[in-house]
C-alpha atoms as a PDB file:
ATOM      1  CA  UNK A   1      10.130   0.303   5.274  1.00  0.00           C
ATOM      2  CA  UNK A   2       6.647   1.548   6.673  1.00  0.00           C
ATOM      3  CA  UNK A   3       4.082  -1.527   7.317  1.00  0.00           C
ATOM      4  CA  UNK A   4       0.320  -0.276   7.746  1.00  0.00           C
ATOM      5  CA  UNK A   5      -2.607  -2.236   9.080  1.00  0.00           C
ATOM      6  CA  UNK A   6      -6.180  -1.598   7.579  1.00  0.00           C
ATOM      7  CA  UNK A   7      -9.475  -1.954   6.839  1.00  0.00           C
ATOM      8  CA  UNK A   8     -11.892  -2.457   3.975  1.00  0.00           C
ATOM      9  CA  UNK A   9     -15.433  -2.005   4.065  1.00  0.00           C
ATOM     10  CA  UNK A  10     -17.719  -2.652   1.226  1.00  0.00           C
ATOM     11  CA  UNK A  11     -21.673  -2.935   0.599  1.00  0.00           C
ATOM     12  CA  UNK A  12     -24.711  -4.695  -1.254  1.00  0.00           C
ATOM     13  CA  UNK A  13     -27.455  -3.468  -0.516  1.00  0.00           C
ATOM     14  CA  UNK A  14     -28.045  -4.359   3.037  1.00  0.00           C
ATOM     15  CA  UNK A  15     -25.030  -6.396   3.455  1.00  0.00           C
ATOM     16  CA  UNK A  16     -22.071  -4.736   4.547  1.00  0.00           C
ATOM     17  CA  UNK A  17     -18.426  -6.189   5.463  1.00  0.00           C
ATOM     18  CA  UNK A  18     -15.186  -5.408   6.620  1.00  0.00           C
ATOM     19  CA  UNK A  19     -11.857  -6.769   5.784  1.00  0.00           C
ATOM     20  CA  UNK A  20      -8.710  -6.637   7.857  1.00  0.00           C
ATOM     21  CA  UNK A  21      -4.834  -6.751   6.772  1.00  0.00           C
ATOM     22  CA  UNK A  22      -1.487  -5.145   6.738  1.00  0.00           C
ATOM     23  CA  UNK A  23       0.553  -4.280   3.965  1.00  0.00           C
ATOM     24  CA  UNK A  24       3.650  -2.079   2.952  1.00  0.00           C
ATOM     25  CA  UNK A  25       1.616   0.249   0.423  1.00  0.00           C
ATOM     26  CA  UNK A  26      -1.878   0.916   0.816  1.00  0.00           C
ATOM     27  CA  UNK A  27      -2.635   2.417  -2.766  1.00  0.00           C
ATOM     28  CA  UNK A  28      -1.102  -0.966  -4.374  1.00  0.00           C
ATOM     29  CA  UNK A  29      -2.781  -3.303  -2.033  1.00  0.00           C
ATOM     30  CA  UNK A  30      -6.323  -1.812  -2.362  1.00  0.00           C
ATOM     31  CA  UNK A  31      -6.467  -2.187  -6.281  1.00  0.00           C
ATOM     32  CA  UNK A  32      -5.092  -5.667  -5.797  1.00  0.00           C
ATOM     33  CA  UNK A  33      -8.502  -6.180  -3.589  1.00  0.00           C
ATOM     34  CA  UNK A  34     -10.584  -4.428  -6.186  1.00  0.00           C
ATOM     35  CA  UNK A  35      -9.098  -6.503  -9.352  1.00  0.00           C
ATOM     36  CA  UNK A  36      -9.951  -9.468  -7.502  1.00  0.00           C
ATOM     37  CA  UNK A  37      -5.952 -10.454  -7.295  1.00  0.00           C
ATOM     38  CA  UNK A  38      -5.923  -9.553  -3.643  1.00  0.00           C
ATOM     39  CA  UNK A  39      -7.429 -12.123  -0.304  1.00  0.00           C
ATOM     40  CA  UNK A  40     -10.046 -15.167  -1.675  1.00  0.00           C
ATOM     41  CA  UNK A  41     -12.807 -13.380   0.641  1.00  0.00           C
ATOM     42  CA  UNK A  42     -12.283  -9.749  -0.984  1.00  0.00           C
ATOM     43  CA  UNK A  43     -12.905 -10.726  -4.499  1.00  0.00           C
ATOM     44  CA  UNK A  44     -15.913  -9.616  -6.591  1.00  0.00           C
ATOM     45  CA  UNK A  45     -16.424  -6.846  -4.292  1.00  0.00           C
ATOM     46  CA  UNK A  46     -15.780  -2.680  -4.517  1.00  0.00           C
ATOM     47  CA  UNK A  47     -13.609  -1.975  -1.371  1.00  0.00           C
ATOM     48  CA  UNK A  48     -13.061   1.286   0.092  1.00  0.00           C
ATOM     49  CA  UNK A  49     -10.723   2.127   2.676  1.00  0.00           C
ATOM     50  CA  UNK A  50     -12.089   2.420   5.992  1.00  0.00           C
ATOM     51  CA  UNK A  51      -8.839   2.889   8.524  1.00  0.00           C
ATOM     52  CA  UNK A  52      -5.330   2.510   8.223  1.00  0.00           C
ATOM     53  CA  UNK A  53      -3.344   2.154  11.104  1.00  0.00           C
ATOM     54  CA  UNK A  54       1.213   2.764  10.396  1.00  0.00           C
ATOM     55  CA  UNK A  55       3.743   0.621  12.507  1.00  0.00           C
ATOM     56  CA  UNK A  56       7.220   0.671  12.510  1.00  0.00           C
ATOM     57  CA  UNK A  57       7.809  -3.184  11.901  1.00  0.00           C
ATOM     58  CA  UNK A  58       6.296  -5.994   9.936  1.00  0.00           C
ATOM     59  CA  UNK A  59       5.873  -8.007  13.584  1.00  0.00           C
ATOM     60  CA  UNK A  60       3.842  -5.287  15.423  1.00  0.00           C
ATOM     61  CA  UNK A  61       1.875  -4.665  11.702  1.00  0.00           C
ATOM     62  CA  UNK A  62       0.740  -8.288  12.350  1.00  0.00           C
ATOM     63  CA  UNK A  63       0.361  -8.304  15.748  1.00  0.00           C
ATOM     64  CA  UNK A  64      -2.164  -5.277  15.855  1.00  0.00           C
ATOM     65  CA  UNK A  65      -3.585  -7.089  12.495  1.00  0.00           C
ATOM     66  CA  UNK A  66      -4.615  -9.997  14.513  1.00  0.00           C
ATOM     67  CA  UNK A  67      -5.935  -7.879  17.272  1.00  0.00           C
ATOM     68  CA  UNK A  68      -8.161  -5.692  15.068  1.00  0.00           C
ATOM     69  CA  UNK A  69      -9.734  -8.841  13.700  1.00  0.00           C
ATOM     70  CA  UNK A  70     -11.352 -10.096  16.953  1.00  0.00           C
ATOM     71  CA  UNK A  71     -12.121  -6.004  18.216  1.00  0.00           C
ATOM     72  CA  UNK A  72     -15.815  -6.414  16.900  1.00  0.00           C
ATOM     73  CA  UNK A  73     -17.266  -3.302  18.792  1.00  0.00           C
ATOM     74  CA  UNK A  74     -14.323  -1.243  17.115  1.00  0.00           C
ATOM     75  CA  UNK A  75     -15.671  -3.283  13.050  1.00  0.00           C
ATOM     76  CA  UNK A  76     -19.078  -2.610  13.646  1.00  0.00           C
ATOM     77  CA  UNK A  77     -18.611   1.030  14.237  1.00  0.00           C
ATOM     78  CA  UNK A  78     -16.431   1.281  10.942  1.00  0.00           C
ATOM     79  CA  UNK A  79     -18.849  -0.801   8.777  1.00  0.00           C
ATOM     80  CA  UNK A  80     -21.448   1.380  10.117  1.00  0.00           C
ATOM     81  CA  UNK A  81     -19.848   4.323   7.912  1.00  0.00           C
ATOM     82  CA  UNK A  82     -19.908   2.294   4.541  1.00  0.00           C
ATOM     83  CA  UNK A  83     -21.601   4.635   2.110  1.00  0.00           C
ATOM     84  CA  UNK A  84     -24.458   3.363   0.300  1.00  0.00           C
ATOM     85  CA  UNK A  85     -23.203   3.870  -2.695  1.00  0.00           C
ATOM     86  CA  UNK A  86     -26.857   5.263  -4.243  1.00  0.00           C
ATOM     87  CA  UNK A  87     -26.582   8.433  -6.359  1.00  0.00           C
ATOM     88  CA  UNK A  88     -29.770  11.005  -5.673  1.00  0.00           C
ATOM     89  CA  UNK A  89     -30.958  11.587  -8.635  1.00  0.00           C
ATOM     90  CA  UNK A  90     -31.480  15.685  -9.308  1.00  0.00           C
ATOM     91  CA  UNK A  91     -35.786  15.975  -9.509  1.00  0.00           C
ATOM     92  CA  UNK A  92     -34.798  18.147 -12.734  1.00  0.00           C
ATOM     93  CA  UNK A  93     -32.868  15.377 -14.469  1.00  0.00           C
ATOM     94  CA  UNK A  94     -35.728  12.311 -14.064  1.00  0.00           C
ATOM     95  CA  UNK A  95     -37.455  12.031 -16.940  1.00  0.00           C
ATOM     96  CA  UNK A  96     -40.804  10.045 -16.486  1.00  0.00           C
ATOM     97  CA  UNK A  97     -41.375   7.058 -18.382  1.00  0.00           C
ATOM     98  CA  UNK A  98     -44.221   7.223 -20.847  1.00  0.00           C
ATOM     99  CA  UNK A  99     -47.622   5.281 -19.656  1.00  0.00           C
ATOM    100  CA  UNK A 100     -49.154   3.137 -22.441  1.00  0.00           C
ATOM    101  CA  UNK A 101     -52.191   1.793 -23.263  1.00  0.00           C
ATOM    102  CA  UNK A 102     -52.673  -1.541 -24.285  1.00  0.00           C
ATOM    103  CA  UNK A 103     -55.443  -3.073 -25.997  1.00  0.00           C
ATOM    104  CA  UNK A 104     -55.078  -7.428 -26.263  1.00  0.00           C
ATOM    105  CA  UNK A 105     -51.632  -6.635 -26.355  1.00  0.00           C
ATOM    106  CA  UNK A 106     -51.077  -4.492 -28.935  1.00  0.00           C
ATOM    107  CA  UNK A 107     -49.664  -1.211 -27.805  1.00  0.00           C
ATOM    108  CA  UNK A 108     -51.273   1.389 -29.197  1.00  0.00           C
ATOM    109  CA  UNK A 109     -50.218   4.888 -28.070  1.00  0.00           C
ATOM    110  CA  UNK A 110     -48.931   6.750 -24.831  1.00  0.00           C
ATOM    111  CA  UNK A 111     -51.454   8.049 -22.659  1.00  0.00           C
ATOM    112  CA  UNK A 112     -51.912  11.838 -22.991  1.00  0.00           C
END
């Protein structure tokens, strides 16, 4: 049975994080994180998989686990790849939103 360690990342904004574990299948064990039925500290987040690591047994899975957890250099360089997650918007597809006038707070009519 293959045992992988690896890591999450995931961002808001300006805060980004990492999360570290092992598991036997990666697919399965990221959308546990992502339906908020995987770790306490992973829920109401959108992970992404940053790294993934294979070992040959469970012991060395969770040996390199807890040794990727205090590697900080090695997390900040991964959590400085999160995407932002921001779409760019096509100039062609924003529509601009109408300016109205307002007189004592009645609208009246878009400006022309």
């Amino acid at each position: 049975m293959p045992f992988f360690v690896y890591i999450l990342g995931s961002r808001r904004k300006d805060d980004r994080r990492t999360y570290v574990g092992w598991t036997t299948d990666l697919d399965r064990r990221l959308q546990q994180h992502n339906a908020g039925t995987g770790a306490k500290s992973t829920r109401g987040r959108i992970w992404i998989l940053l790294y993934s690591e294979g070992c040959k047994t469970k012991r060395d899975a969770m040996s390199r686990e807890w040794h990727i957890k205090r590697d900080r250099k090695f997390r900040a360089t991964l959590r400085a790849t999160i995407p932002t997650g921001r779409r760019r918007r096509n100039a062609q597809n924003v529509v601009p939103k109408p300016q109205w006038q307002s007189l004592g707070g009645k609208v009246l009519a878009p400006k022309p």
